[in-house]
PDB file of N, CA and C in Angstrom:
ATOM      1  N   UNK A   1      -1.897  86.279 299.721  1.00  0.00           N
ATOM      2  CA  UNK A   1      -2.533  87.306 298.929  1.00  0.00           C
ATOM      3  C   UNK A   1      -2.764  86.786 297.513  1.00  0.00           C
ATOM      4  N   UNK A   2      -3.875  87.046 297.193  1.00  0.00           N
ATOM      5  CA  UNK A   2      -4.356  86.717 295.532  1.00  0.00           C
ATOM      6  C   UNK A   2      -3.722  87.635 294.540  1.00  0.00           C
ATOM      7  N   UNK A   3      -3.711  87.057 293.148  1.00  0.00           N
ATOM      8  CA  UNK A   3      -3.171  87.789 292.443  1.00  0.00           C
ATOM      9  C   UNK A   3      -3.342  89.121 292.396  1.00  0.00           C
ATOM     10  N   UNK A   4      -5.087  89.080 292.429  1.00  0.00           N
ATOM     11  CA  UNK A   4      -5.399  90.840 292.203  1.00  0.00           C
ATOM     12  C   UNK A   4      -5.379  91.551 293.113  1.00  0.00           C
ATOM     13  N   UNK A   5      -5.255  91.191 294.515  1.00  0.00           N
ATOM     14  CA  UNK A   5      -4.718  92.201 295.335  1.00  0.00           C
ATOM     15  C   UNK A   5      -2.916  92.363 295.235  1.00  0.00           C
ATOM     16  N   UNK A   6      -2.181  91.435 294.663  1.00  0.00           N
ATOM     17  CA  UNK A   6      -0.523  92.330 294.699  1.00  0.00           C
ATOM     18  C   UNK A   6      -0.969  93.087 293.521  1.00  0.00           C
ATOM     19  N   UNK A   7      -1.647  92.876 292.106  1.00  0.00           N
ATOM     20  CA  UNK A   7      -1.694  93.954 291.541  1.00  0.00           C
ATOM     21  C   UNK A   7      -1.945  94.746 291.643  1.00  0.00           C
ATOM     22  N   UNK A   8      -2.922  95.061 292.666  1.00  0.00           N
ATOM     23  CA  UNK A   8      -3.741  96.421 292.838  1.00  0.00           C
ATOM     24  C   UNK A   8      -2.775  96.727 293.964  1.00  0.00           C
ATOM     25  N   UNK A   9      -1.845  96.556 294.767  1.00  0.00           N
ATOM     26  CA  UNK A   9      -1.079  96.854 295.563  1.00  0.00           C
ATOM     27  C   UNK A   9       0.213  97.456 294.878  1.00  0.00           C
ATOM     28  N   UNK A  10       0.619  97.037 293.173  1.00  0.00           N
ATOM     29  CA  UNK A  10       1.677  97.448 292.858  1.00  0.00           C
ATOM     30  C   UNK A  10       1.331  98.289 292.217  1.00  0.00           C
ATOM     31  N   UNK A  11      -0.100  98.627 291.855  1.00  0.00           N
ATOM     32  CA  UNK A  11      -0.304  99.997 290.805  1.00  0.00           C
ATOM     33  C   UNK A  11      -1.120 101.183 291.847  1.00  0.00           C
ATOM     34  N   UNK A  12      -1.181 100.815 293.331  1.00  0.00           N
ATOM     35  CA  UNK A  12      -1.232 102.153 293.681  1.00  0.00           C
ATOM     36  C   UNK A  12      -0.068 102.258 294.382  1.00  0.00           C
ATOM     37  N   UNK A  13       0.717 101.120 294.548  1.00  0.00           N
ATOM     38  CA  UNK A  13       2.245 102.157 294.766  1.00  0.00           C
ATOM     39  C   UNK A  13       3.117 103.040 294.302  1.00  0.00           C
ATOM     40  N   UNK A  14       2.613 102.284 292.469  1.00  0.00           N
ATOM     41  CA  UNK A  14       3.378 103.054 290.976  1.00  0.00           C
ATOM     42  C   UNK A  14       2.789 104.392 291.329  1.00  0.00           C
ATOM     43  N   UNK A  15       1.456 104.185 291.358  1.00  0.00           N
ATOM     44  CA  UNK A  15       0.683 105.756 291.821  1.00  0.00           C
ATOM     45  C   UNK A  15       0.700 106.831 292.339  1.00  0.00           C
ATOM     46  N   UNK A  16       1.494 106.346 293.739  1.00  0.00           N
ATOM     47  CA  UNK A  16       2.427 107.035 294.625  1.00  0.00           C
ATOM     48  C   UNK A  16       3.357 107.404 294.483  1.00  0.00           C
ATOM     49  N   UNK A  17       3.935 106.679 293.955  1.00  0.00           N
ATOM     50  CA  UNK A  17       5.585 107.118 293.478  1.00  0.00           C
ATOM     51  C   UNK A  17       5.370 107.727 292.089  1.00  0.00           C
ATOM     52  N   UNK A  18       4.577 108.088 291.261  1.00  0.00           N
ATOM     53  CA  UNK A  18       4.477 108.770 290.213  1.00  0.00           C
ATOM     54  C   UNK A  18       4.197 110.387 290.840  1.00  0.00           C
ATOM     55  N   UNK A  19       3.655 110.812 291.307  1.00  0.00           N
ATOM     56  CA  UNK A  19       3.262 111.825 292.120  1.00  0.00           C
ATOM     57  C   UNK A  19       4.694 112.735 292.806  1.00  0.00           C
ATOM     58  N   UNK A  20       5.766 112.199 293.359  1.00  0.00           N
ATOM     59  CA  UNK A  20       6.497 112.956 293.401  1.00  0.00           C
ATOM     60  C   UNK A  20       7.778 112.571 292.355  1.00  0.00           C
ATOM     61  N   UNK A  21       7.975 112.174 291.510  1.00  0.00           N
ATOM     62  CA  UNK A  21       8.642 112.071 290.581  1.00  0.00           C
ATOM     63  C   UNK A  21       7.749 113.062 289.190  1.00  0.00           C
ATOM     64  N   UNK A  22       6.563 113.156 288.878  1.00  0.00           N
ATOM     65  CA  UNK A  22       5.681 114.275 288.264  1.00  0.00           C
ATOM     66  C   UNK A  22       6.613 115.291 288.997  1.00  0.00           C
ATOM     67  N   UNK A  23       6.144 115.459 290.009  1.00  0.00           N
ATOM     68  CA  UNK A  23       6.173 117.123 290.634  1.00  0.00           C
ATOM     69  C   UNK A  23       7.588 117.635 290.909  1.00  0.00           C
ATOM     70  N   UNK A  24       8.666 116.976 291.154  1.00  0.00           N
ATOM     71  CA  UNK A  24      10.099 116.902 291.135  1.00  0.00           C
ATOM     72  C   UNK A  24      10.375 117.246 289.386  1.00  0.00           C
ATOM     73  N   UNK A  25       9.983 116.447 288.356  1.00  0.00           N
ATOM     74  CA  UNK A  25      10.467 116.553 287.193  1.00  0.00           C
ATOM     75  C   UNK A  25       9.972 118.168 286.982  1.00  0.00           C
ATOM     76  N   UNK A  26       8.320 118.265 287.445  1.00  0.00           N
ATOM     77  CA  UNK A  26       7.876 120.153 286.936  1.00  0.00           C
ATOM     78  C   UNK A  26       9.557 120.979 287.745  1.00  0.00           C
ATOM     79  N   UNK A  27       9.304 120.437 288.883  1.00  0.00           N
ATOM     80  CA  UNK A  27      10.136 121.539 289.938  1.00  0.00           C
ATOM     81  C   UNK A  27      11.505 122.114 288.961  1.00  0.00           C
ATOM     82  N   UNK A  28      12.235 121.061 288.598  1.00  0.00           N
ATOM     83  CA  UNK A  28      13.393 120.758 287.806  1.00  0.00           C
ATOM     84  C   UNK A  28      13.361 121.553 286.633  1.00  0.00           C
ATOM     85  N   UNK A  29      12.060 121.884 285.665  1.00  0.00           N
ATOM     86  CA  UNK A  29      11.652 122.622 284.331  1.00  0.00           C
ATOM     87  C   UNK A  29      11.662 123.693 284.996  1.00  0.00           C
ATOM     88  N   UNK A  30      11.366 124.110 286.240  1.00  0.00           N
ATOM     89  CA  UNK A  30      11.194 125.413 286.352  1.00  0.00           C
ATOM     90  C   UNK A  30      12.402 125.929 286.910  1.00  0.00           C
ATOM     91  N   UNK A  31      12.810 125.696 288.084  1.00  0.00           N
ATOM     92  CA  UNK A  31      13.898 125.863 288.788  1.00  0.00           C
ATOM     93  C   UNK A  31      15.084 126.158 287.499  1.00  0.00           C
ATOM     94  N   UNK A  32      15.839 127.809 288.005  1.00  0.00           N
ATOM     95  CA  UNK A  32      17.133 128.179 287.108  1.00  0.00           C
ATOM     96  C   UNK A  32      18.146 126.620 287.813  1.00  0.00           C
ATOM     97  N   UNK A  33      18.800 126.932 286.550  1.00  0.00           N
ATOM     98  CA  UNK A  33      20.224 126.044 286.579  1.00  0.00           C
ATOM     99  C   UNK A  33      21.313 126.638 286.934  1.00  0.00           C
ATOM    100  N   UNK A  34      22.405 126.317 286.659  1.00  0.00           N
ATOM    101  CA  UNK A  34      23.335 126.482 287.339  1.00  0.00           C
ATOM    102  C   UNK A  34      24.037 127.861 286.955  1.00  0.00           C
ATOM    103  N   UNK A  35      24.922 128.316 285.611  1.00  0.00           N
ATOM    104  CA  UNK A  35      25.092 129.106 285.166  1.00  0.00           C
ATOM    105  C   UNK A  35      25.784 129.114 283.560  1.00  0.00           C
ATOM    106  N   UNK A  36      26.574 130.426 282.846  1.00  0.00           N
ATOM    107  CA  UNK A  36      26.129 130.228 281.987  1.00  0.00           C
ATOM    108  C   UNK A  36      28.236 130.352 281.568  1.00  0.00           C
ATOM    109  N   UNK A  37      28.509 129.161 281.171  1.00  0.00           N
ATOM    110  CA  UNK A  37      30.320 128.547 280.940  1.00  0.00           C
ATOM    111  C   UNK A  37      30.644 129.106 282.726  1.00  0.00           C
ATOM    112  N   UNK A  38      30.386 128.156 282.969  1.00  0.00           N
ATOM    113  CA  UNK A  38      30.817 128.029 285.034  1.00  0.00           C
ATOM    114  C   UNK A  38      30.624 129.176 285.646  1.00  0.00           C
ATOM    115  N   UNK A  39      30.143 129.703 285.061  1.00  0.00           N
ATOM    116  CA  UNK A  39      29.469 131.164 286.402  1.00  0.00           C
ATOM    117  C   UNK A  39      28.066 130.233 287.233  1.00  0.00           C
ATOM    118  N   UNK A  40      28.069 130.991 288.185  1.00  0.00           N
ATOM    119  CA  UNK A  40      27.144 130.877 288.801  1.00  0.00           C
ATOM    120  C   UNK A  40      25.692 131.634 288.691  1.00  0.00           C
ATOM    121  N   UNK A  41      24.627 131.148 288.602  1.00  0.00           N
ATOM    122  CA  UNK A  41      23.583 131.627 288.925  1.00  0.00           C
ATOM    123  C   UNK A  41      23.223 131.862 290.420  1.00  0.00           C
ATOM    124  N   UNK A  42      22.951 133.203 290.967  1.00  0.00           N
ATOM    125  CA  UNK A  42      22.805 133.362 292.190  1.00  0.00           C
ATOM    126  C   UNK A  42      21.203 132.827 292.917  1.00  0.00           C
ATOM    127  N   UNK A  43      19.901 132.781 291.840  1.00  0.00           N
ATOM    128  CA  UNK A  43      19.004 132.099 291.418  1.00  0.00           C
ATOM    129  C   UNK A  43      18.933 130.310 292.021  1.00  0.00           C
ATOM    130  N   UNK A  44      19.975 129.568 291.291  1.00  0.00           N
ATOM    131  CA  UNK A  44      20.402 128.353 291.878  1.00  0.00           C
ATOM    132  C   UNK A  44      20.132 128.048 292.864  1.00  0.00           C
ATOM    133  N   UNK A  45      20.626 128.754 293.847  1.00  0.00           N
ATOM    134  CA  UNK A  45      20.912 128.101 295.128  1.00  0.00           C
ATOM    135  C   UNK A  45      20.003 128.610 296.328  1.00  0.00           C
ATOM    136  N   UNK A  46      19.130 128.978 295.680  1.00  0.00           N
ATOM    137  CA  UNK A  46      17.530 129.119 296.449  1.00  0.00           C
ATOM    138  C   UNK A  46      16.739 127.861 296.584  1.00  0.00           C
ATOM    139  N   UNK A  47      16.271 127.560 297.617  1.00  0.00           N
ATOM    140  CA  UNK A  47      15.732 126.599 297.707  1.00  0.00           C
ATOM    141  C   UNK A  47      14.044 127.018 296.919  1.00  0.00           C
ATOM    142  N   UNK A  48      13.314 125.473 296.426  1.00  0.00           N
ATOM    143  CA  UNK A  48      11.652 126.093 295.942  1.00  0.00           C
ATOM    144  C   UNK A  48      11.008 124.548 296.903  1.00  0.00           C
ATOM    145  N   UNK A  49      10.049 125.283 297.580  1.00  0.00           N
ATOM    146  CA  UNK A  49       9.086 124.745 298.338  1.00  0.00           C
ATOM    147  C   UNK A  49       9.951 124.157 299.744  1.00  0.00           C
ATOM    148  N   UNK A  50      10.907 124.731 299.937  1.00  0.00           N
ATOM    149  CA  UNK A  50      11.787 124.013 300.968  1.00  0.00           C
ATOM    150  C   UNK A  50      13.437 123.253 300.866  1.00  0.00           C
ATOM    151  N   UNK A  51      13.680 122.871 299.131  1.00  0.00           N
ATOM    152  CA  UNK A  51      14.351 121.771 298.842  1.00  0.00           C
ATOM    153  C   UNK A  51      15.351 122.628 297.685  1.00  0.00           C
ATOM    154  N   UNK A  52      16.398 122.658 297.610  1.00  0.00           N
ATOM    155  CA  UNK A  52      17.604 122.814 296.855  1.00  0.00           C
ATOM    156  C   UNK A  52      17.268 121.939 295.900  1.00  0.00           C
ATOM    157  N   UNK A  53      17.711 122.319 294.331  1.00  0.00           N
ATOM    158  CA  UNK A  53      17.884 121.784 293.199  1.00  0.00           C
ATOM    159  C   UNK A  53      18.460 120.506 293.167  1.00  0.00           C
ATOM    160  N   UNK A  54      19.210 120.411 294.159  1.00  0.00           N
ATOM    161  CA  UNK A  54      20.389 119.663 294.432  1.00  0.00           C
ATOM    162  C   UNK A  54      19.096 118.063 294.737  1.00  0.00           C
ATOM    163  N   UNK A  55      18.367 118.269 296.254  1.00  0.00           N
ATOM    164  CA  UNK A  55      17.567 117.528 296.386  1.00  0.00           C
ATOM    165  C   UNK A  55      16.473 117.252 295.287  1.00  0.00           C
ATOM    166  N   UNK A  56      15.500 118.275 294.931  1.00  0.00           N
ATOM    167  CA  UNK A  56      15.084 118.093 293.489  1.00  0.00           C
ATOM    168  C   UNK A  56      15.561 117.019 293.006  1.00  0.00           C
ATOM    169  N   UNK A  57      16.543 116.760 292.246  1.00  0.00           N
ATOM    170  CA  UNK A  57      17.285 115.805 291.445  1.00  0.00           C
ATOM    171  C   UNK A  57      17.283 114.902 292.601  1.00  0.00           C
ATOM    172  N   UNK A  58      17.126 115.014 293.708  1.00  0.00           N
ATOM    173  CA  UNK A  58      17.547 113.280 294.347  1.00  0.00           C
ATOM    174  C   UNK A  58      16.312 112.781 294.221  1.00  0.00           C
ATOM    175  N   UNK A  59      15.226 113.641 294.662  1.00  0.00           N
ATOM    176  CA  UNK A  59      14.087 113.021 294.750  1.00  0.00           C
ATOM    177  C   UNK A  59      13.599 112.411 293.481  1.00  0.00           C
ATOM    178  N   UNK A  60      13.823 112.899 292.060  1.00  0.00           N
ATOM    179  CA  UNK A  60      13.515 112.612 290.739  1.00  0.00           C
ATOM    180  C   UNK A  60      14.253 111.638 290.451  1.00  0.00           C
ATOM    181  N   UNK A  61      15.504 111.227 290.846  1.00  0.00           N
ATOM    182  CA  UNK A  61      16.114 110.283 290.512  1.00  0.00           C
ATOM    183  C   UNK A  61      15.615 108.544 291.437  1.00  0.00           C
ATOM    184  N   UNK A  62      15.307 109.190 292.626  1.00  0.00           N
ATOM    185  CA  UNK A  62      15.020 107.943 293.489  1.00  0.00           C
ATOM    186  C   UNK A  62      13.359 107.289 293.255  1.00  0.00           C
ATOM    187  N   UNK A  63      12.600 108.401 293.417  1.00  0.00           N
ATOM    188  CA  UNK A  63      11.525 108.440 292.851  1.00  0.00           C
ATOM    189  C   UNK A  63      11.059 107.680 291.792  1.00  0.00           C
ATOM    190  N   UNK A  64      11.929 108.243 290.063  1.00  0.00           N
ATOM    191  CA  UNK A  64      11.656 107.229 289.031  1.00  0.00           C
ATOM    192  C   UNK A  64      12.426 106.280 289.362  1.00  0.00           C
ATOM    193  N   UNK A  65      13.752 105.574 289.948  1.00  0.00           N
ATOM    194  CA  UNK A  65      13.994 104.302 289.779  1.00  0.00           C
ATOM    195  C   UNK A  65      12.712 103.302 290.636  1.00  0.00           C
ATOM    196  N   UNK A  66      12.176 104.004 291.493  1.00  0.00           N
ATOM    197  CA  UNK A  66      11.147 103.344 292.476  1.00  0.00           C
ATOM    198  C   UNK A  66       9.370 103.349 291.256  1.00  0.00           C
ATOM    199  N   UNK A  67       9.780 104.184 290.514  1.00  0.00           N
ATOM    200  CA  UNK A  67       8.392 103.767 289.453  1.00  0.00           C
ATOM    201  C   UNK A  67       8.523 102.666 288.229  1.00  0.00           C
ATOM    202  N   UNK A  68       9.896 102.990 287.975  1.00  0.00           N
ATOM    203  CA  UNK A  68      10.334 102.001 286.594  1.00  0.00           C
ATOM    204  C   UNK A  68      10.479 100.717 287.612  1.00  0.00           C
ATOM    205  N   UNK A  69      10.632 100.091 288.660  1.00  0.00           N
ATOM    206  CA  UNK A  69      10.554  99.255 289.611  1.00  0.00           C
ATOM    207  C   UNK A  69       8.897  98.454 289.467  1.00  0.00           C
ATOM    208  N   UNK A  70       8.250  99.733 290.017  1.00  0.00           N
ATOM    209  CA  UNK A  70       6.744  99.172 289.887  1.00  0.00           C
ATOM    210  C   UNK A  70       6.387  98.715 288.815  1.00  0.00           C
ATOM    211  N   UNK A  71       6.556  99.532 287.721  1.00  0.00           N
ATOM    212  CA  UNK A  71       6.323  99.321 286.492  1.00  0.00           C
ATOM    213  C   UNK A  71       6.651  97.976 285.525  1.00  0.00           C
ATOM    214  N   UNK A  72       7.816  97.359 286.340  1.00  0.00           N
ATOM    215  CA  UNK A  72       8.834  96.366 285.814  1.00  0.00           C
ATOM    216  C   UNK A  72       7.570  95.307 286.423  1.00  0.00           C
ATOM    217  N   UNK A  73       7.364  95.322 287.947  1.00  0.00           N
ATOM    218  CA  UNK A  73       6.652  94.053 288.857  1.00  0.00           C
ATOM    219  C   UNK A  73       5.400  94.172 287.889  1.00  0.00           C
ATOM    220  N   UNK A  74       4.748  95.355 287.622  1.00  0.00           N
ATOM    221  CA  UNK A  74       3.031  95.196 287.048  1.00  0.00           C
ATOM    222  C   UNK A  74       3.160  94.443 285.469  1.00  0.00           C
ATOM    223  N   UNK A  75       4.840  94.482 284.728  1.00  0.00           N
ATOM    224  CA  UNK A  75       4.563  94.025 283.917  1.00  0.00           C
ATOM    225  C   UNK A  75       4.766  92.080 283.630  1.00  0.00           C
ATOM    226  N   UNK A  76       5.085  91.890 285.040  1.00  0.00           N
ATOM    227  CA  UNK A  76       5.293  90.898 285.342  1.00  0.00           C
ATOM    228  C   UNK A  76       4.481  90.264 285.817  1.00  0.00           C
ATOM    229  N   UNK A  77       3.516  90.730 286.497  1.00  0.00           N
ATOM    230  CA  UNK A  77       2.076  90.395 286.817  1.00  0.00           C
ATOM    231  C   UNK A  77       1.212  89.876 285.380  1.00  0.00           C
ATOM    232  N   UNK A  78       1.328  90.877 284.556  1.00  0.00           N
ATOM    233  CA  UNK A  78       1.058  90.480 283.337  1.00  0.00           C
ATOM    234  C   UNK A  78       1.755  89.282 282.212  1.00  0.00           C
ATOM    235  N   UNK A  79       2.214  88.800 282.607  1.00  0.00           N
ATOM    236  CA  UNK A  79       3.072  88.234 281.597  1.00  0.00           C
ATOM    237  C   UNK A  79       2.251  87.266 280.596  1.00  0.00           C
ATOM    238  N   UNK A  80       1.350  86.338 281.387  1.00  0.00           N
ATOM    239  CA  UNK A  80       0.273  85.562 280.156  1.00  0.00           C
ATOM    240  C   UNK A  80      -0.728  86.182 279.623  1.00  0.00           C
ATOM    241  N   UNK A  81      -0.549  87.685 280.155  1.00  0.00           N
ATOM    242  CA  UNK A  81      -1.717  88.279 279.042  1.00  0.00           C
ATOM    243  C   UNK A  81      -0.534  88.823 277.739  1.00  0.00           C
ATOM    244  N   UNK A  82       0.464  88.942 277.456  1.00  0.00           N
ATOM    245  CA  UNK A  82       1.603  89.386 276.958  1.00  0.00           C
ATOM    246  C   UNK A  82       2.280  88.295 276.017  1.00  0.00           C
ATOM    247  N   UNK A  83       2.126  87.174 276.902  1.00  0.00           N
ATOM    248  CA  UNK A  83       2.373  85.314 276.220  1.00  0.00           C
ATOM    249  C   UNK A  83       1.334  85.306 275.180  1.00  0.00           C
ATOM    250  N   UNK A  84      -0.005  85.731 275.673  1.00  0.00           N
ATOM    251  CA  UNK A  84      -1.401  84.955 274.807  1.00  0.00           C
ATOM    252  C   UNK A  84      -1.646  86.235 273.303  1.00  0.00           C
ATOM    253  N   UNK A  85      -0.553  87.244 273.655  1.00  0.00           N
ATOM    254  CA  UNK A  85      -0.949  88.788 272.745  1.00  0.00           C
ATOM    255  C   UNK A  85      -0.861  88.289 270.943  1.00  0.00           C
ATOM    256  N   UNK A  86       0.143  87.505 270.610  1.00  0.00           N
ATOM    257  CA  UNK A  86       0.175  87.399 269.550  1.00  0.00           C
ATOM    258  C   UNK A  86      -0.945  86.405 268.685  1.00  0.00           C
ATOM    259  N   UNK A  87      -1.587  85.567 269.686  1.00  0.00           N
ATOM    260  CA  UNK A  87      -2.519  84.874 269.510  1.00  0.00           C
ATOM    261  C   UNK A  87      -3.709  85.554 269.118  1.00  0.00           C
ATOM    262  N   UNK A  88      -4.322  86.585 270.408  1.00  0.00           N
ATOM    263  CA  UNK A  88      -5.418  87.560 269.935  1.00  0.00           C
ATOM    264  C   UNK A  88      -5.334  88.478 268.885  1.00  0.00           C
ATOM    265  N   UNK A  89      -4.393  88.952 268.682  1.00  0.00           N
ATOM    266  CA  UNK A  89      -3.528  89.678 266.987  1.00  0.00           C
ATOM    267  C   UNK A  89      -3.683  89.127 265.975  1.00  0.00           C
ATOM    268  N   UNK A  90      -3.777  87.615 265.951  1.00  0.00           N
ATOM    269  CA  UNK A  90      -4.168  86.959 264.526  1.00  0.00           C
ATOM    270  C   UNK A  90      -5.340  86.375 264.546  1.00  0.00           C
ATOM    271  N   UNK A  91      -6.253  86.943 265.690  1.00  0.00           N
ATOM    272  CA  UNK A  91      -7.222  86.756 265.540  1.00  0.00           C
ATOM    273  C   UNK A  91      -8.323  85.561 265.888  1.00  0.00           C
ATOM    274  N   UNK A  92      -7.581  84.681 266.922  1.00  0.00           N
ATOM    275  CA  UNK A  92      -8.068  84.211 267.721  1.00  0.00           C
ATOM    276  C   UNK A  92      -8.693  84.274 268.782  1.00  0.00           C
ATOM    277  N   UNK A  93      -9.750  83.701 269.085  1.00  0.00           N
ATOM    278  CA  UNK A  93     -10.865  84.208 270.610  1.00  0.00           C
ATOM    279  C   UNK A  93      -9.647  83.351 271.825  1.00  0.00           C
ATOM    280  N   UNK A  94     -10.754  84.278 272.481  1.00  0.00           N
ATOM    281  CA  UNK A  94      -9.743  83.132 274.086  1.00  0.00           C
ATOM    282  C   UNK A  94     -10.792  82.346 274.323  1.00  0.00           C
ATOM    283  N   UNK A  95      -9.688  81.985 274.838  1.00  0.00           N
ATOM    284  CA  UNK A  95     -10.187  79.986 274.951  1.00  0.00           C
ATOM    285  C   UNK A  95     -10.198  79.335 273.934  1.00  0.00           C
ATOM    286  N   UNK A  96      -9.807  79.457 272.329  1.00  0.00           N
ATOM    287  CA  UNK A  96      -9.391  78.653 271.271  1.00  0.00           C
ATOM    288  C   UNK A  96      -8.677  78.745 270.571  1.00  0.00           C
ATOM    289  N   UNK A  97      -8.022  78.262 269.817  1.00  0.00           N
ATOM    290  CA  UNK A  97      -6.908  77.486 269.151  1.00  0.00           C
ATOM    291  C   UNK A  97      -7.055  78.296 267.938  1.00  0.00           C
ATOM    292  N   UNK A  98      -6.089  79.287 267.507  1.00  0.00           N
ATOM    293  CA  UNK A  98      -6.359  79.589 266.126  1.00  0.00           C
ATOM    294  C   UNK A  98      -5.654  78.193 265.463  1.00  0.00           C
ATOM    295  N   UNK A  99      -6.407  78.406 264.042  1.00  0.00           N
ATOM    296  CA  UNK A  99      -5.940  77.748 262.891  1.00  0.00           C
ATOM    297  C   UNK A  99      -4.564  77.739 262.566  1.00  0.00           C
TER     298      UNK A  99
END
């Protein structure tokens, strides 16, 4: 595989995995918590769209480590555009030699 197909392979995976880590993090803003100095919220322990709070948080947690993952490989893909950055900053073209 060529370069630009693993890239384009690791940024629509990031893609994917951004999508339920988004919608897990809304779920989480909305969804009541627990309660208020160790009471319980009776609220809590309703499931929303199928899934306990409990899962919520798994999915948000597994989810972003699987995006900060992608995110890590795409920036690694990049790395000589990242090597060459301080070069174009002072104002050098590509393909030559600043002064």
């Amino acid at each position: 595989m060529n370069r630009t197909t693993v890239n384009a392979l690791v940024d629509l995976i990031a893609l994917i995995v951004f999508i339920p880590s988004l919608l897990s993090g809304i779920a989480l803003w909305v969804l009541p918590e627990g309660g208020y100095r160790g009471g319980l919220n009776p609220q809590a322990l309703e499931p929303f769209l199928g899934l306990t709070r409990s899962a919520w948080k798994d999915l948000h947690l597994w989810s972003s480590f699987l995006l900060a993952a992608c995110i890590l490989a795409h920036l690694l893909l990049h790395i000589r555009y990242f090597a060459r950055m301080p070069r174009y900053l002072r104002g050098g073209a590509p393909g030559k030699e600043s002064p």
